[in-house]
Protein backbone atom coordinates (compact mmCIF):
# COMPACT_ATOMS: atom_id res chain seq x y z
CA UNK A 1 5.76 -6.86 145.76
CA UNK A 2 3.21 -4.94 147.92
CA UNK A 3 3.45 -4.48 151.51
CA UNK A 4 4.16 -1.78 154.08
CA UNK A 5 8.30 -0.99 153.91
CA UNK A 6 8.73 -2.96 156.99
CA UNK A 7 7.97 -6.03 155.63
CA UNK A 8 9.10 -5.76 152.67
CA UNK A 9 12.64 -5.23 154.08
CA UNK A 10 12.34 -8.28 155.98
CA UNK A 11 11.12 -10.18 152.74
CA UNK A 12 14.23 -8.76 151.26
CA UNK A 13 16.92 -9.37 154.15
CA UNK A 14 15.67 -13.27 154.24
CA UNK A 15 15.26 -13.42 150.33
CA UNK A 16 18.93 -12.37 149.35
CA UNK A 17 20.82 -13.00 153.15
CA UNK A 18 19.02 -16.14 154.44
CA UNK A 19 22.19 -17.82 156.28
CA UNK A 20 22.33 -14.13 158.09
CA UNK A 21 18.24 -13.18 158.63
CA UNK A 22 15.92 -16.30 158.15
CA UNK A 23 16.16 -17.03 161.69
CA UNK A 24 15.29 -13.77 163.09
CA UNK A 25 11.81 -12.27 164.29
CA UNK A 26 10.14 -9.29 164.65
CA UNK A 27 9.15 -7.70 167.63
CA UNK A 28 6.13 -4.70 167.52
CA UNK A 29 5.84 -1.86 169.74
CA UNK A 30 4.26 -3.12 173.09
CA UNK A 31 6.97 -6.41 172.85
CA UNK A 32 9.41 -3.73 172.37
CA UNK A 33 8.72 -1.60 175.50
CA UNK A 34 8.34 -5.11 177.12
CA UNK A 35 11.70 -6.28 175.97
CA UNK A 36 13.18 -2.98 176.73
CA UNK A 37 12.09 -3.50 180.29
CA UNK A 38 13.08 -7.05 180.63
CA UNK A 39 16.56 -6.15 179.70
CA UNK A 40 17.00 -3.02 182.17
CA UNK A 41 19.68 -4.33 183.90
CA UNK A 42 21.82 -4.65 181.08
CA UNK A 43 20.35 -1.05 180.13
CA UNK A 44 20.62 1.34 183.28
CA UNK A 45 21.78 1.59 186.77
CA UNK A 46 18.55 2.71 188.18
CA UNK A 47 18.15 1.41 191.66
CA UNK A 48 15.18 -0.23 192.07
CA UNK A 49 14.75 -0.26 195.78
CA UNK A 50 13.53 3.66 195.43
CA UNK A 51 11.38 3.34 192.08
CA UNK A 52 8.07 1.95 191.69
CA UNK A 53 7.55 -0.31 188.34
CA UNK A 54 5.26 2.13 187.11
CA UNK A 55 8.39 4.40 186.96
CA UNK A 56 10.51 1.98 185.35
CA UNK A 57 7.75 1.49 183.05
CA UNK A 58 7.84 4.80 181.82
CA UNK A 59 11.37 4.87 181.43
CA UNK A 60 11.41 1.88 179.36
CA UNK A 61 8.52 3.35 177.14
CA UNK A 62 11.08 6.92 176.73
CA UNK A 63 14.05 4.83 176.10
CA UNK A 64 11.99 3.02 172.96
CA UNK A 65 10.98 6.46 171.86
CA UNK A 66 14.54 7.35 171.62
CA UNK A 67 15.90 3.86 170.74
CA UNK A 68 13.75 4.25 167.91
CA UNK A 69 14.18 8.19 166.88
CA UNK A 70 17.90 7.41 166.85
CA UNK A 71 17.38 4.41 164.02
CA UNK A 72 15.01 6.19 162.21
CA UNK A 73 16.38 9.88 161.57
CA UNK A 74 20.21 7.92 160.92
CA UNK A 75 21.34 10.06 164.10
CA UNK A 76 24.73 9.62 164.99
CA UNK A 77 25.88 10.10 168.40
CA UNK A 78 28.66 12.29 168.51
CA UNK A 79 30.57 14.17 171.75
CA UNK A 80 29.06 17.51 170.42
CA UNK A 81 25.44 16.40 170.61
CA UNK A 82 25.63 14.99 174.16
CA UNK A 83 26.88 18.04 175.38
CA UNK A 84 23.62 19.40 174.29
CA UNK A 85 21.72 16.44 176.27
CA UNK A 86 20.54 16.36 179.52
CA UNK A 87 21.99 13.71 181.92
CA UNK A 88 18.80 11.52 181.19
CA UNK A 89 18.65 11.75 177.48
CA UNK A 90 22.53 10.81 177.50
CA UNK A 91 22.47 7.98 179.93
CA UNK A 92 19.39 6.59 177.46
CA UNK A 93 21.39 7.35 174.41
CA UNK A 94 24.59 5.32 175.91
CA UNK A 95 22.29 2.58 176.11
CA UNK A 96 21.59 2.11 171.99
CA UNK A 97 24.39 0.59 171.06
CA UNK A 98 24.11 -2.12 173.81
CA UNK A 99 20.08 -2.18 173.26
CA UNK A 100 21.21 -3.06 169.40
CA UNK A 101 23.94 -5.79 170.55
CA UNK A 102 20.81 -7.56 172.66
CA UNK A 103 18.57 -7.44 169.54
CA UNK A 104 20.99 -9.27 167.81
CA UNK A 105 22.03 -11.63 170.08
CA UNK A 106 18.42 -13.05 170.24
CA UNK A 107 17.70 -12.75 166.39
CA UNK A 108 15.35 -9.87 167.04
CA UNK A 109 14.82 -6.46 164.36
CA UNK A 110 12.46 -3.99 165.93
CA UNK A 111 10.34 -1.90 163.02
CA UNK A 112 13.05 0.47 162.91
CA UNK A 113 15.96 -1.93 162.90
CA UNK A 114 14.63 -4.27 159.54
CA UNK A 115 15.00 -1.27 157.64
CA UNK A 116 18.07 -0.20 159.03
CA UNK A 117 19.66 -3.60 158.59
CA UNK A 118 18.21 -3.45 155.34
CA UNK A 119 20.18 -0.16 154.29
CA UNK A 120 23.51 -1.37 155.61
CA UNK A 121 23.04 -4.45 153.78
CA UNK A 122 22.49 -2.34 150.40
CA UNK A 123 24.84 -0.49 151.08
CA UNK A 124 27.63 -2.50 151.67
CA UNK A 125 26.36 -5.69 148.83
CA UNK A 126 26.11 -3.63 145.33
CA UNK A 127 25.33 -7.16 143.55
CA UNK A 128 22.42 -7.30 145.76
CA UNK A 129 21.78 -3.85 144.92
CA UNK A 130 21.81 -4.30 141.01
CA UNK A 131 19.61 -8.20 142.03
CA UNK A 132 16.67 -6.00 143.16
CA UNK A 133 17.10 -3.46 140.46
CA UNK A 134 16.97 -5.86 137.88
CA UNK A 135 13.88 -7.07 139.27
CA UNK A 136 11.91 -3.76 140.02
CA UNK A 137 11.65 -1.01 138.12
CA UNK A 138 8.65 0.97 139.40
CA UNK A 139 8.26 2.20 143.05
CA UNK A 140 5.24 3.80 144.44
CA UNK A 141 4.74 5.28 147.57
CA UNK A 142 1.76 6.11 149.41
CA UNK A 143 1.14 8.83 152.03
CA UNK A 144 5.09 10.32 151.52
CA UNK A 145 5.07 13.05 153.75
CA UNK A 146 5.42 10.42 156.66
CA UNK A 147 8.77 8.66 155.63
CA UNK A 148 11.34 8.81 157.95
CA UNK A 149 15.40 9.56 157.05
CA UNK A 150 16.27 5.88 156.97
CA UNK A 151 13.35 4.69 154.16
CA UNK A 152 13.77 8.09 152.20
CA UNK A 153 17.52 6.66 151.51
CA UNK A 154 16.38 3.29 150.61
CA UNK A 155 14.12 4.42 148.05
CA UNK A 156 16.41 6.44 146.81
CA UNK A 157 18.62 3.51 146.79
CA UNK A 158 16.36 0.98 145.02
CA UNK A 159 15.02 3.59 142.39
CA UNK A 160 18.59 5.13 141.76
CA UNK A 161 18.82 2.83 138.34
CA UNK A 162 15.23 3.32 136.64
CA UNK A 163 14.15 6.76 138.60
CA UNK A 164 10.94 5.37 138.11
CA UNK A 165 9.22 6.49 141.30
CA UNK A 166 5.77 7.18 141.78
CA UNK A 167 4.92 9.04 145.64
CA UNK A 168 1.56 10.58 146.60
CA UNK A 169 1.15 12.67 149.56
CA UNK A 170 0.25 15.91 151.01
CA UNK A 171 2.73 17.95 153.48
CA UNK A 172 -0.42 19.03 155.58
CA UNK A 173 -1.04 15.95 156.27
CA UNK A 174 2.30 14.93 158.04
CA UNK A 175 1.57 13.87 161.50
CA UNK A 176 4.21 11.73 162.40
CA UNK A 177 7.27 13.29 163.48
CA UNK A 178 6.87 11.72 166.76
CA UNK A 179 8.09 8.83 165.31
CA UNK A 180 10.40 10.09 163.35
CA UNK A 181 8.62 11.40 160.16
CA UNK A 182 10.78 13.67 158.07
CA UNK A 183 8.75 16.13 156.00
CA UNK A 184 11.79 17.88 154.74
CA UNK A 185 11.78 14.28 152.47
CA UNK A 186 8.72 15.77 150.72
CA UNK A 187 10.00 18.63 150.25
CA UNK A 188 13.42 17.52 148.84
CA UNK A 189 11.70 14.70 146.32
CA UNK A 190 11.84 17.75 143.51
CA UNK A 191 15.41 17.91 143.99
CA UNK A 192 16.40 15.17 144.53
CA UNK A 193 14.39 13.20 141.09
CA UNK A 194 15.41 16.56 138.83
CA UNK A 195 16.82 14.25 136.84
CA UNK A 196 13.84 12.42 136.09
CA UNK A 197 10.93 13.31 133.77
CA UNK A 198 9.05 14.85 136.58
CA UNK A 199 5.55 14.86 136.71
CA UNK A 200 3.50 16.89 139.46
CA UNK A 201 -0.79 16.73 139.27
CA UNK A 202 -2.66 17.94 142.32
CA UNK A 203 -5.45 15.62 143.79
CA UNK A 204 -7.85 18.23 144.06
CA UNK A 205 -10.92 16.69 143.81
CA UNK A 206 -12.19 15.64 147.76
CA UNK A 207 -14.73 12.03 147.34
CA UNK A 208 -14.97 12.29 150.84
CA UNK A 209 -16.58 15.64 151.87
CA UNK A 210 -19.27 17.59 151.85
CA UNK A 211 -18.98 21.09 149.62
CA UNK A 212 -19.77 23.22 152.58
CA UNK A 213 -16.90 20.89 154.60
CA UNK A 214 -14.52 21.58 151.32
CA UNK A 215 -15.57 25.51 150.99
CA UNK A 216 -14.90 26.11 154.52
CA UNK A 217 -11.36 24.17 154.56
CA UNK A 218 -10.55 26.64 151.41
CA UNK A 219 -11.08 29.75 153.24
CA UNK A 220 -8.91 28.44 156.44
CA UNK A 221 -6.06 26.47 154.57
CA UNK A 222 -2.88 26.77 155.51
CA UNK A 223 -0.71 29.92 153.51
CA UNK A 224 2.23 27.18 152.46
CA UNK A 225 4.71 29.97 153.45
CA UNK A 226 6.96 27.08 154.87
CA UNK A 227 7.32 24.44 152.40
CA UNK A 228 6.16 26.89 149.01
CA UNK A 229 3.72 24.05 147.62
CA UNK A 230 0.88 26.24 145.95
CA UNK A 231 -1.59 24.35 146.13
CA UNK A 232 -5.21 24.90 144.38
CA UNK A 233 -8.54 24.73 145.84
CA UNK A 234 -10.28 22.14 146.54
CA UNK A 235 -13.30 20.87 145.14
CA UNK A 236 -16.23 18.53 146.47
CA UNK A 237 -17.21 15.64 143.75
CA UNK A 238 -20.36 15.66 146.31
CA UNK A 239 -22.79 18.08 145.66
CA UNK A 240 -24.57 17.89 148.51
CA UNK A 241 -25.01 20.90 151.12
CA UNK A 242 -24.15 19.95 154.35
């Protein structure tokens, strides 16, 4: 099966739980916000009278952001974490569980709630679990230093049996923490697969650009003092100055 991980955890959900999932639909980012907005009242207690829509456009758009953060990085919500909150960021936070219950009372996963449904169900159906293990042995990953909390576990999860797991990425690449990207996954994948015959090769070789482009990026690199990834230079399969 090949497919981005949101998909495929649908395909899964309404392969193995149809009487629970077959009936539900997924919503992308701007129906999100939109939904998110359309269900304010149920949400917040902001008076409207004294707030443009623009306003309550924006808060809508900061409540996905944290609607979805929450899902993603498997936060849990405890007393000593909203006493770190501001009054804002708590009211919004309040909100999640109630955001969730209106998801599911229209048959509705957001991105982040497939795969969190997903997980649960895993977790909590082992002859599921040992259904799609039987099936798949190999797992590859592309562009790994973007996974979030929530998928790092389910690959972990689905490749637990064979340990036959295949991820390519670069931790200088990893851009999206906004939306919940975890690069301490990356980092942790040595530790976490010791037990498997690792195998680590360096993609060293740039198709893209130019040797003056690849010299340049050598001499400004970043010193990997963070993460400790030596990593070699790189070198330009095109020859050509410029």
């Amino acid at each position: 099966i090949i497919g981005d991980i949101h998909q495929i955890c649908l395909n899964f959900l309404q392969e193995y739980f149809p009487e629970k999932y077959q009936h539900y639909s997924v919503i992308d980012e701007g129906q999100q916000a939109n939904f998110i907005f359309q269900k304010r009242s149920n949400l917040n207690s902001i008076d409207e009278s004294n707030i443009t829509k623009q306003a309550i456009w924006t808060w809508a758009r900061d409540s996905q952001e944290v609607f979805n953060k929450i899902t993603d990085r498997k936060i849990e919500i405890t007393d000593s974490v909203k006493n770190n909150m501001s009054d804002k960021l708590r009211e919004v936070s309040d909100s999640y569980p109630i955001y969730l219950a209106l998801l599911h009372r229209e048959s509705l996963f957001d991105f982040a709630t497939i795969q969190s449904t997903f997980l649960k169900e895993l977790k909590s159906n082992n002859d599921v679990l040992k259904k799609i293990q039987d099936k798949y042995s190999y797992f590859f990953i592309d562009e790994f230093q973007d996974v979030n909390n929530l998928q790092y576990e389910i690959f972990k999860l689905l490749s637990n049996r064979s340990q036959k797991i295949t991820v390519v990425g670069d931790d200088d690449q990893s851009i999206y923490g906004f939306r919940g990207a975890n690069l301490n996954n990356f980092l942790n994948f040595r530790n976490d697969f010791s037990s498997a015959s690792l195998i680590e090769e360096q993609l060293n070789v740039s198709y893209r650009s130019t040797f003056n482009l690849v010299d340049f990026f050598n001499q400004i690199k970043p010193s990997n003092l963070i993460d400790n990834y030596q990593k070699e230079d790189l070198t330009s399969h095109n020859d050509e100055n410029g």
